[in-house]
PDB file of N, CA and C in Angstrom:
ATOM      1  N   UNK A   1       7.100  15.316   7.796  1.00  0.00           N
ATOM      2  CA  UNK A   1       6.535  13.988   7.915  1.00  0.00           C
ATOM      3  C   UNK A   1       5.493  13.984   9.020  1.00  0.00           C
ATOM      4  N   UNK A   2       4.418  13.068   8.776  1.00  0.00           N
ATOM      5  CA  UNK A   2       3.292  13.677   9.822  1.00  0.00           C
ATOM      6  C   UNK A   2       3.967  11.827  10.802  1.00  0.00           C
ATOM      7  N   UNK A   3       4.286  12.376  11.474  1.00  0.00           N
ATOM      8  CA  UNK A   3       4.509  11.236  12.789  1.00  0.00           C
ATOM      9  C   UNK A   3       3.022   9.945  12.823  1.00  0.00           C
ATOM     10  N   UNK A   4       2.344  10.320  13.311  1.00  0.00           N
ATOM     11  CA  UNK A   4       0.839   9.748  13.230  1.00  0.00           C
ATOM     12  C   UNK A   4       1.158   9.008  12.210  1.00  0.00           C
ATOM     13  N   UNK A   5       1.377   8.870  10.755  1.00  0.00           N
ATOM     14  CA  UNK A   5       1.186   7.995   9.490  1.00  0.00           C
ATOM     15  C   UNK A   5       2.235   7.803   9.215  1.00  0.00           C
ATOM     16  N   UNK A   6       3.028   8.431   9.022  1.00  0.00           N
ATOM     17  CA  UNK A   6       4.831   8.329   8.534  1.00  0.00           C
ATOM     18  C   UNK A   6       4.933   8.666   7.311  1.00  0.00           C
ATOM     19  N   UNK A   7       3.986   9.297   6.422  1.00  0.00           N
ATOM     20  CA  UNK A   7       4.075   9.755   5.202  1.00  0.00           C
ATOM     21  C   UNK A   7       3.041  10.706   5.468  1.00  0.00           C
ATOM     22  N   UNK A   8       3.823  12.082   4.506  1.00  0.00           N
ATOM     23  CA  UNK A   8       2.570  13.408   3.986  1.00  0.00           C
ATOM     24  C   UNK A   8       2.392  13.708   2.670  1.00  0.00           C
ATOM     25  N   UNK A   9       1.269  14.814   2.565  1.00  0.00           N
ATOM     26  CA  UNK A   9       1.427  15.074   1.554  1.00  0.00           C
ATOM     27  C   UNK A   9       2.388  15.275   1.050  1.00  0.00           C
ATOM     28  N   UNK A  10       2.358  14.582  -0.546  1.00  0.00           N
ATOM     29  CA  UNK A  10       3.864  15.124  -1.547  1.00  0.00           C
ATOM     30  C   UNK A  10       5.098  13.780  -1.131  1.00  0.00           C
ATOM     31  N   UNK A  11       4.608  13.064  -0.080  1.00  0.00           N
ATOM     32  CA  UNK A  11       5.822  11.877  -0.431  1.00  0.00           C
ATOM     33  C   UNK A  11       5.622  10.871  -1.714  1.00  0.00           C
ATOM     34  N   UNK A  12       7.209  10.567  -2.325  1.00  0.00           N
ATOM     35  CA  UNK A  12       6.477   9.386  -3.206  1.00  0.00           C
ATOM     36  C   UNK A  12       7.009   8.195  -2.882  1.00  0.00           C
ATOM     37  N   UNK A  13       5.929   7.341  -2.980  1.00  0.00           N
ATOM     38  CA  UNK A  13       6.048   6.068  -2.532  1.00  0.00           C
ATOM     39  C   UNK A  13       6.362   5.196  -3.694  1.00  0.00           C
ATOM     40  N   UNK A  14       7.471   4.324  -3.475  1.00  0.00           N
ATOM     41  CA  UNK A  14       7.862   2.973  -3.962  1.00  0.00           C
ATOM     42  C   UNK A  14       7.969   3.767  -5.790  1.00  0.00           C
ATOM     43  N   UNK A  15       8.383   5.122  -5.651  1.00  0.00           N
ATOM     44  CA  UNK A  15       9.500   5.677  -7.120  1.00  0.00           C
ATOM     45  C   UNK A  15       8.006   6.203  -8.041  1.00  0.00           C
ATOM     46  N   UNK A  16       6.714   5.768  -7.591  1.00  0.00           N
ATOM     47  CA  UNK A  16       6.068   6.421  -8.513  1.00  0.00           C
ATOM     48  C   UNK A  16       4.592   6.988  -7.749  1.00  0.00           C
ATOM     49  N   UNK A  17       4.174   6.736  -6.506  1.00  0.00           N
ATOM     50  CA  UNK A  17       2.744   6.974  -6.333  1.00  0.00           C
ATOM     51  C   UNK A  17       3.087   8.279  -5.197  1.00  0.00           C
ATOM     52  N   UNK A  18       2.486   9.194  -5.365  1.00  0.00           N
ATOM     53  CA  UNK A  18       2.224  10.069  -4.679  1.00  0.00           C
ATOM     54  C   UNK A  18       1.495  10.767  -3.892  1.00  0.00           C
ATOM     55  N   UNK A  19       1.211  10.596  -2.330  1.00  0.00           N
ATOM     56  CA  UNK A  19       0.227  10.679  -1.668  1.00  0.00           C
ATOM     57  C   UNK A  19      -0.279  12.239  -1.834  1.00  0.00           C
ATOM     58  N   UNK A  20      -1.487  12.098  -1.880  1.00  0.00           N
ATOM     59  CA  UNK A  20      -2.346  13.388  -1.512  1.00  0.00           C
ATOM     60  C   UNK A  20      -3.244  13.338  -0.289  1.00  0.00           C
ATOM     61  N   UNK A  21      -2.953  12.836   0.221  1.00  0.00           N
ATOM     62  CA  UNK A  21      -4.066  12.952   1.695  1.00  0.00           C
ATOM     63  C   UNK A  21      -4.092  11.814   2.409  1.00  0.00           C
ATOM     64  N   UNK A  22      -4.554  11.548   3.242  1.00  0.00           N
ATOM     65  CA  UNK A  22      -4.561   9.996   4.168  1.00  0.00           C
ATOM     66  C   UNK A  22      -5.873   9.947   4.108  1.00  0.00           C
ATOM     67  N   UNK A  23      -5.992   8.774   4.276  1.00  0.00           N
ATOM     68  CA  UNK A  23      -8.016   8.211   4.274  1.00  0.00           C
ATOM     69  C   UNK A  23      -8.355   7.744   5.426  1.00  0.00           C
ATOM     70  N   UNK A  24      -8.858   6.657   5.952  1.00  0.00           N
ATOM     71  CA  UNK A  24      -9.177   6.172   6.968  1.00  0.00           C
ATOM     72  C   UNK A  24      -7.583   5.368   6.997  1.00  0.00           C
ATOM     73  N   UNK A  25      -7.643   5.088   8.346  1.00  0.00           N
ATOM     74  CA  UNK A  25      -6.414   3.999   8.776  1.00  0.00           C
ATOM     75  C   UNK A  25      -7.211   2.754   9.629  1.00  0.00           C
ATOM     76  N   UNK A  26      -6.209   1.561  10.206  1.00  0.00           N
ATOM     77  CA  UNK A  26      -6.685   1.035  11.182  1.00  0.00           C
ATOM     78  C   UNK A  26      -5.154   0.251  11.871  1.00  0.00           C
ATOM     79  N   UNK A  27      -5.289  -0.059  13.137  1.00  0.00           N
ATOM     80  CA  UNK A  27      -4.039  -0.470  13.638  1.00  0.00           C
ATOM     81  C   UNK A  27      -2.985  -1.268  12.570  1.00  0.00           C
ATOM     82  N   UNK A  28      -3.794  -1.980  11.830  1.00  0.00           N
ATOM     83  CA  UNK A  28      -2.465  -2.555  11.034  1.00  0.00           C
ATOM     84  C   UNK A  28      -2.690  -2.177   9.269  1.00  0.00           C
ATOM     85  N   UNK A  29      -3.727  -1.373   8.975  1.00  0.00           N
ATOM     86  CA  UNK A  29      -3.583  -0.827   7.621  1.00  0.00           C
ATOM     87  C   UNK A  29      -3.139   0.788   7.403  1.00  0.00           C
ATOM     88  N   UNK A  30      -2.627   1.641   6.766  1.00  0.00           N
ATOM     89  CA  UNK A  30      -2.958   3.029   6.862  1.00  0.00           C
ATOM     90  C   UNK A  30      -3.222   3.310   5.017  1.00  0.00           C
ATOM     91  N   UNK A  31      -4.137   3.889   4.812  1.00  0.00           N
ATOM     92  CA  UNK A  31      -4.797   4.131   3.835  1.00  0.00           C
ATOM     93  C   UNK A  31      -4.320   5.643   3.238  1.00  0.00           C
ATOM     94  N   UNK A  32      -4.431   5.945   1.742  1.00  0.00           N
ATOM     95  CA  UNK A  32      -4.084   7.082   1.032  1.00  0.00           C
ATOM     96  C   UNK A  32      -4.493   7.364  -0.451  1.00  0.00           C
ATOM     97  N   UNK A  33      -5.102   8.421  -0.406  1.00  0.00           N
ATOM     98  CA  UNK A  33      -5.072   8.516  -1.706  1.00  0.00           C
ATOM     99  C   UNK A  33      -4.165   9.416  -2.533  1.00  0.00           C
ATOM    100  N   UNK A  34      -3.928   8.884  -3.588  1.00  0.00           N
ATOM    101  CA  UNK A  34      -2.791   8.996  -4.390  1.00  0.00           C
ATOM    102  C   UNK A  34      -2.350   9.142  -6.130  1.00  0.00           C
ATOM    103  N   UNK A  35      -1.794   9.577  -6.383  1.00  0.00           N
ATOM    104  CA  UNK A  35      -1.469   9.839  -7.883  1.00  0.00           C
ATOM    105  C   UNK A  35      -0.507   8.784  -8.090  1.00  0.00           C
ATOM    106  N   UNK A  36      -0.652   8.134  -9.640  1.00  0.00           N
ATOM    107  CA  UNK A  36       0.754   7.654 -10.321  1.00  0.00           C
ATOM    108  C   UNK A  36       1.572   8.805 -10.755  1.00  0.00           C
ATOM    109  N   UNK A  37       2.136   9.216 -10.664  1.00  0.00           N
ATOM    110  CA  UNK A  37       3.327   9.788 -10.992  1.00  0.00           C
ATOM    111  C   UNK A  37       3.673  10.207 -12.768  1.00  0.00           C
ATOM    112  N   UNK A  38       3.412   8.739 -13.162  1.00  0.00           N
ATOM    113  CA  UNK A  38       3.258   8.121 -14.763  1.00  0.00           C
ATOM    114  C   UNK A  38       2.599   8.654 -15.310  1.00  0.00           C
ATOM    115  N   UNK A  39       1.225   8.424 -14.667  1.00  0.00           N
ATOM    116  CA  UNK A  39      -0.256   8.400 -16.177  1.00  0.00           C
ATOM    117  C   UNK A  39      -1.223   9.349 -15.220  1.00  0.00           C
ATOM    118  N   UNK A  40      -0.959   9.271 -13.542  1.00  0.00           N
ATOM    119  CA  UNK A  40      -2.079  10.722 -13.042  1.00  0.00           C
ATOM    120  C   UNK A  40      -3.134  10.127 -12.888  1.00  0.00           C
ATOM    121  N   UNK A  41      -3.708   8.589 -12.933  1.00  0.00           N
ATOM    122  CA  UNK A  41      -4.194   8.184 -12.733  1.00  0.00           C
ATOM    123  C   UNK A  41      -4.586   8.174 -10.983  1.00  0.00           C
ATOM    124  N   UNK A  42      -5.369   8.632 -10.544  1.00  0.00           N
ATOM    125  CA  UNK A  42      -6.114   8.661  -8.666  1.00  0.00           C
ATOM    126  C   UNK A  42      -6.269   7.164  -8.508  1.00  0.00           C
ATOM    127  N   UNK A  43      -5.308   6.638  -7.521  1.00  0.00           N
ATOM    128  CA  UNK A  43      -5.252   5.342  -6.807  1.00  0.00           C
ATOM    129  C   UNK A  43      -5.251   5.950  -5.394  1.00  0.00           C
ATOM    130  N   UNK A  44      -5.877   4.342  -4.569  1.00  0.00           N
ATOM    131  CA  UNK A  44      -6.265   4.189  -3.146  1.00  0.00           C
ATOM    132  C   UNK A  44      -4.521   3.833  -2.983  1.00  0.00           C
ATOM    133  N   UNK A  45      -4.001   3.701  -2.021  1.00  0.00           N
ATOM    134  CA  UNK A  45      -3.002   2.996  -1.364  1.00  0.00           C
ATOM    135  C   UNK A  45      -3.224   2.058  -0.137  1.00  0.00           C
ATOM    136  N   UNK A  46      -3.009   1.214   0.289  1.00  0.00           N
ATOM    137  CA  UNK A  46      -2.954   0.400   1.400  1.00  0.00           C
ATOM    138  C   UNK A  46      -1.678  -0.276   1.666  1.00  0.00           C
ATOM    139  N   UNK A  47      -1.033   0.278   2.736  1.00  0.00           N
ATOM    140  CA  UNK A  47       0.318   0.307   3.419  1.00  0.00           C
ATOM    141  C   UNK A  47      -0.082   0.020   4.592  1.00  0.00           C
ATOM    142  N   UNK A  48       0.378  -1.159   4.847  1.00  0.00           N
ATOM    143  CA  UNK A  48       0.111  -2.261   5.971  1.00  0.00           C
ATOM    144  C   UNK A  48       1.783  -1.584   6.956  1.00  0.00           C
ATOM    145  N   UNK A  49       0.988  -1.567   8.393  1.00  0.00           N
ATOM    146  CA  UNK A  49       2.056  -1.193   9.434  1.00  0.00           C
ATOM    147  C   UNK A  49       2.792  -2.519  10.263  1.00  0.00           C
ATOM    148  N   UNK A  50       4.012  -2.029  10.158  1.00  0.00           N
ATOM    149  CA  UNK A  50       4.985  -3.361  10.616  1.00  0.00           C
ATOM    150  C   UNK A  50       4.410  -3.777  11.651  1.00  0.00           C
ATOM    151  N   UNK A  51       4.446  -5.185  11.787  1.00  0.00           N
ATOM    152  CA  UNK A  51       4.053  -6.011  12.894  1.00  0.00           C
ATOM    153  C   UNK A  51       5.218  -6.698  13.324  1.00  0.00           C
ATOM    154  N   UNK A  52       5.452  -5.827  15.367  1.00  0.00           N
ATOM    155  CA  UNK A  52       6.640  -6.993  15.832  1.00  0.00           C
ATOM    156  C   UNK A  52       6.660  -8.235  15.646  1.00  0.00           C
ATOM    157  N   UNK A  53       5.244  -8.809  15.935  1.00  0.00           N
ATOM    158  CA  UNK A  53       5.455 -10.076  16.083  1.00  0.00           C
ATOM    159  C   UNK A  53       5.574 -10.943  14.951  1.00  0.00           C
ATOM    160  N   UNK A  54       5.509 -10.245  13.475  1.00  0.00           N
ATOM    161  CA  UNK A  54       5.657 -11.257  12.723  1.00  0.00           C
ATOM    162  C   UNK A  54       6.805 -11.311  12.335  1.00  0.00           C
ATOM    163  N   UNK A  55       7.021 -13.040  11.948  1.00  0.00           N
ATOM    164  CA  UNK A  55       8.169 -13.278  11.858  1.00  0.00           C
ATOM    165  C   UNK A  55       9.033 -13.083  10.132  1.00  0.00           C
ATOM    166  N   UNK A  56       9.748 -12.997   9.849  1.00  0.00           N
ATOM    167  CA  UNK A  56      10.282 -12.673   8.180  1.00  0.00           C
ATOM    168  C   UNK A  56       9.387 -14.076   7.340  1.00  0.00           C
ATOM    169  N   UNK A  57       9.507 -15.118   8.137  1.00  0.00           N
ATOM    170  CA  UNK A  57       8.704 -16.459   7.162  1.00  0.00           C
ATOM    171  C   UNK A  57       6.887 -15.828   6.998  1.00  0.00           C
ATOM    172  N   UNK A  58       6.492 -14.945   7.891  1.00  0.00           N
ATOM    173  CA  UNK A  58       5.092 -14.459   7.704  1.00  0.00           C
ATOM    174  C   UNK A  58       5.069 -13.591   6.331  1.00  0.00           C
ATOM    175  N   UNK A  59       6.165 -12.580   6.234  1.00  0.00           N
ATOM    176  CA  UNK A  59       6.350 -11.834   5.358  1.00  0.00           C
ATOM    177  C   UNK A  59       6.519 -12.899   4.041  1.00  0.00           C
ATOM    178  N   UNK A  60       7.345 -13.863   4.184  1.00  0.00           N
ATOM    179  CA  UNK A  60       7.987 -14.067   2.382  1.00  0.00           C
ATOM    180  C   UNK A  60       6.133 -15.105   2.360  1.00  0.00           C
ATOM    181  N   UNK A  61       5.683 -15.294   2.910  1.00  0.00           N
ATOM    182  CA  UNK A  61       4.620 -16.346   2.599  1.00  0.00           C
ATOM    183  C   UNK A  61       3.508 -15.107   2.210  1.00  0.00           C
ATOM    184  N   UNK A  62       3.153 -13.898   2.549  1.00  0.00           N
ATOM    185  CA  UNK A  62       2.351 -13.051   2.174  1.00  0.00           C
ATOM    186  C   UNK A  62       2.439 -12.446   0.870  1.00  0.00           C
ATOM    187  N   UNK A  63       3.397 -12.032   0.669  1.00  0.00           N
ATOM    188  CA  UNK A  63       4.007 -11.381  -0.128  1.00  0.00           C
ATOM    189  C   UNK A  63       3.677 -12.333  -1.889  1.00  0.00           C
ATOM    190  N   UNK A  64       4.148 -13.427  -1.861  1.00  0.00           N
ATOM    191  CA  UNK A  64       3.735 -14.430  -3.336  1.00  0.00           C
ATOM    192  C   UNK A  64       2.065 -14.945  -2.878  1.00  0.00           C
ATOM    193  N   UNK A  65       1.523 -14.535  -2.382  1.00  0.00           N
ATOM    194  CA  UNK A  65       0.104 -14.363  -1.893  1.00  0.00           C
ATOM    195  C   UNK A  65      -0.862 -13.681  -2.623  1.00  0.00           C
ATOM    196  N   UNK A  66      -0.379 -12.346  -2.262  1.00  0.00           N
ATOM    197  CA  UNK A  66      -0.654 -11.105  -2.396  1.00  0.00           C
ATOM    198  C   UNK A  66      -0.547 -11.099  -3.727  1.00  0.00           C
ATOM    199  N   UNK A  67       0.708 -10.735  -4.476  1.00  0.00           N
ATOM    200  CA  UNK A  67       0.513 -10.982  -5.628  1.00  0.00           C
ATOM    201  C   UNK A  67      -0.430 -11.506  -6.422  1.00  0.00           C
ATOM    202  N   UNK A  68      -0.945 -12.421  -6.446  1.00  0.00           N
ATOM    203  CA  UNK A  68      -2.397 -12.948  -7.149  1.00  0.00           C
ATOM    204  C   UNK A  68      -3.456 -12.750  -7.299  1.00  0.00           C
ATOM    205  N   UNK A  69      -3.610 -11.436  -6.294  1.00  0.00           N
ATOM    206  CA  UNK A  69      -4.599 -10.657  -5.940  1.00  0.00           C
ATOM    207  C   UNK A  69      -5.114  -9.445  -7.553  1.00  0.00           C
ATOM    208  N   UNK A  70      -3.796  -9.142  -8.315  1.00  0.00           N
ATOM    209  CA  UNK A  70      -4.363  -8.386  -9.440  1.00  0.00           C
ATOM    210  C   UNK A  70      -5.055  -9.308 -10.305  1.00  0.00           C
ATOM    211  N   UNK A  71      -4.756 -10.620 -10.013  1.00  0.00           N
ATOM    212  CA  UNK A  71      -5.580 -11.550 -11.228  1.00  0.00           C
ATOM    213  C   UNK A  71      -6.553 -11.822 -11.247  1.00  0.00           C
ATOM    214  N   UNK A  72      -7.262 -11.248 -10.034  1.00  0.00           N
ATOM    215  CA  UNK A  72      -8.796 -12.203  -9.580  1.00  0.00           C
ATOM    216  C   UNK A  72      -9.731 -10.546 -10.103  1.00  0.00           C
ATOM    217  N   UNK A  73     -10.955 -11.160 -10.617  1.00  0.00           N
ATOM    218  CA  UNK A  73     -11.527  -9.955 -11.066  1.00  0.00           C
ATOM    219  C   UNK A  73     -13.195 -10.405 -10.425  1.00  0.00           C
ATOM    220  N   UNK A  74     -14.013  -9.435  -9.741  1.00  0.00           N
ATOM    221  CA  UNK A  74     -15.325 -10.135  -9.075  1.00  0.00           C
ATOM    222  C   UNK A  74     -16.227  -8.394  -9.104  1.00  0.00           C
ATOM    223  N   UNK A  75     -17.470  -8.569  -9.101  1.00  0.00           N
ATOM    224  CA  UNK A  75     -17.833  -7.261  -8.311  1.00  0.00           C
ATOM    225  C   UNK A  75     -17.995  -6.656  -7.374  1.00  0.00           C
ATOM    226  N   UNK A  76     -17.660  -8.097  -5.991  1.00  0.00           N
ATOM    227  CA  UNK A  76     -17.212  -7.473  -4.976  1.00  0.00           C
ATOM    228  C   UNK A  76     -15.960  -7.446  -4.638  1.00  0.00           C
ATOM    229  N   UNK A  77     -15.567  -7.486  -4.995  1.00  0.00           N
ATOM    230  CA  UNK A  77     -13.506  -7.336  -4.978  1.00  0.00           C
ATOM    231  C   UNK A  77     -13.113  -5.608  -5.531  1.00  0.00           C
ATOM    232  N   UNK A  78     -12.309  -4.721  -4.879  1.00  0.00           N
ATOM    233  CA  UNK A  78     -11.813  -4.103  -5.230  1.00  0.00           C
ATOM    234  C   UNK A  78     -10.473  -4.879  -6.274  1.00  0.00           C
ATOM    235  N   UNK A  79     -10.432  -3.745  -7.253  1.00  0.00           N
ATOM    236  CA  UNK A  79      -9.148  -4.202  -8.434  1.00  0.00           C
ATOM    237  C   UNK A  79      -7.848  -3.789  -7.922  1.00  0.00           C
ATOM    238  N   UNK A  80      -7.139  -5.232  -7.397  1.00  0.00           N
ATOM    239  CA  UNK A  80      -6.019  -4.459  -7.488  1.00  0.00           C
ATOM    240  C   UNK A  80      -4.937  -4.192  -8.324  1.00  0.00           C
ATOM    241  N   UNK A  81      -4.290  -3.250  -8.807  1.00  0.00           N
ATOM    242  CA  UNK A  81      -3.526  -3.314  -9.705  1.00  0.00           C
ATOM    243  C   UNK A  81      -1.904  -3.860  -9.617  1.00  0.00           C
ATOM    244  N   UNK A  82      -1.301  -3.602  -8.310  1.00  0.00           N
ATOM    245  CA  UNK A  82      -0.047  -4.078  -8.232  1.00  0.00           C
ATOM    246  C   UNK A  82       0.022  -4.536  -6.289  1.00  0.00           C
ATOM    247  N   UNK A  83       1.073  -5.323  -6.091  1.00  0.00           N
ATOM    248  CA  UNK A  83       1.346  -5.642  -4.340  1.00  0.00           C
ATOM    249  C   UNK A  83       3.069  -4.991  -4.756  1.00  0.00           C
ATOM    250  N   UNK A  84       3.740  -4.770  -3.904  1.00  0.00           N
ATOM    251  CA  UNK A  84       5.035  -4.359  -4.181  1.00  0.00           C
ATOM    252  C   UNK A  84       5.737  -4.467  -2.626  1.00  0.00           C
ATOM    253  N   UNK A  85       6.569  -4.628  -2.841  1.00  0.00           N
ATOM    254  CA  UNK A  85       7.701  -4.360  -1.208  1.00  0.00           C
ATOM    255  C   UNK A  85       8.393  -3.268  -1.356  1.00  0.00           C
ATOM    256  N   UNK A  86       8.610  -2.303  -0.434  1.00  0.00           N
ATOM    257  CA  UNK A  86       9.067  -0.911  -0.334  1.00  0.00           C
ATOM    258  C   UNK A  86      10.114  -1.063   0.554  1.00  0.00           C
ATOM    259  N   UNK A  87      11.302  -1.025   0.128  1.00  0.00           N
ATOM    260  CA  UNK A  87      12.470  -0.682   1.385  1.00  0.00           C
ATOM    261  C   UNK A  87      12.259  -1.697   2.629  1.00  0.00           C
ATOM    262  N   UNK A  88      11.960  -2.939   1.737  1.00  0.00           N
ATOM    263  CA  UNK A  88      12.177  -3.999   2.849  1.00  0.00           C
ATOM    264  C   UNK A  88      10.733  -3.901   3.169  1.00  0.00           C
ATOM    265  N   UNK A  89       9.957  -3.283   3.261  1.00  0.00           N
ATOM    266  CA  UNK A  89       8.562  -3.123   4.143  1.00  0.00           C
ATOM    267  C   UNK A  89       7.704  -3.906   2.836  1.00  0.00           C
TER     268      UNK A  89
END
């Protein structure tokens, strides 16, 4: 496990995506690119790093947020395809 990110190559994340490398990070995002597992399809990842200070009501209000995010389609919008919660995170 690379300490610095908390995931390496060859972990799989949330039962199907599989990192191949880390991309840029920033204090509260860490970035990856990645395989589905499924179809082999090359996806970005964005795995947001726990924040002490937020509180669990920050989380459940983000989270049905986020979600709505695969529905919106623009040409400046990256597509997203899914938001998910991982082991509580």
């Amino acid at each position: 496990m690379n300490s610095r990110c908390g995931f390496s190559t060859g972990d799989v994340i949330a039962g199907r995506h599989v990192i191949e490398g880390q991309q840029e990070s920033s204090s509260s995002v860490r970035t990856f690119s990645a395989n589905e597992n499924h179809s082999q399809n090359k996806i970005c990842l964005k795995i947001f790093r726990p924040d002490p200070s937020q509180t669990p009501q920050s989380s459940d209000e983000f989270l049905p947020r986020a979600k709505i995010l695969p529905a919106l389609s623009h040409d400046n919008l990256a597509i997203v395809h899914d938001v998910q919660e991982s082991e509580g995170k």
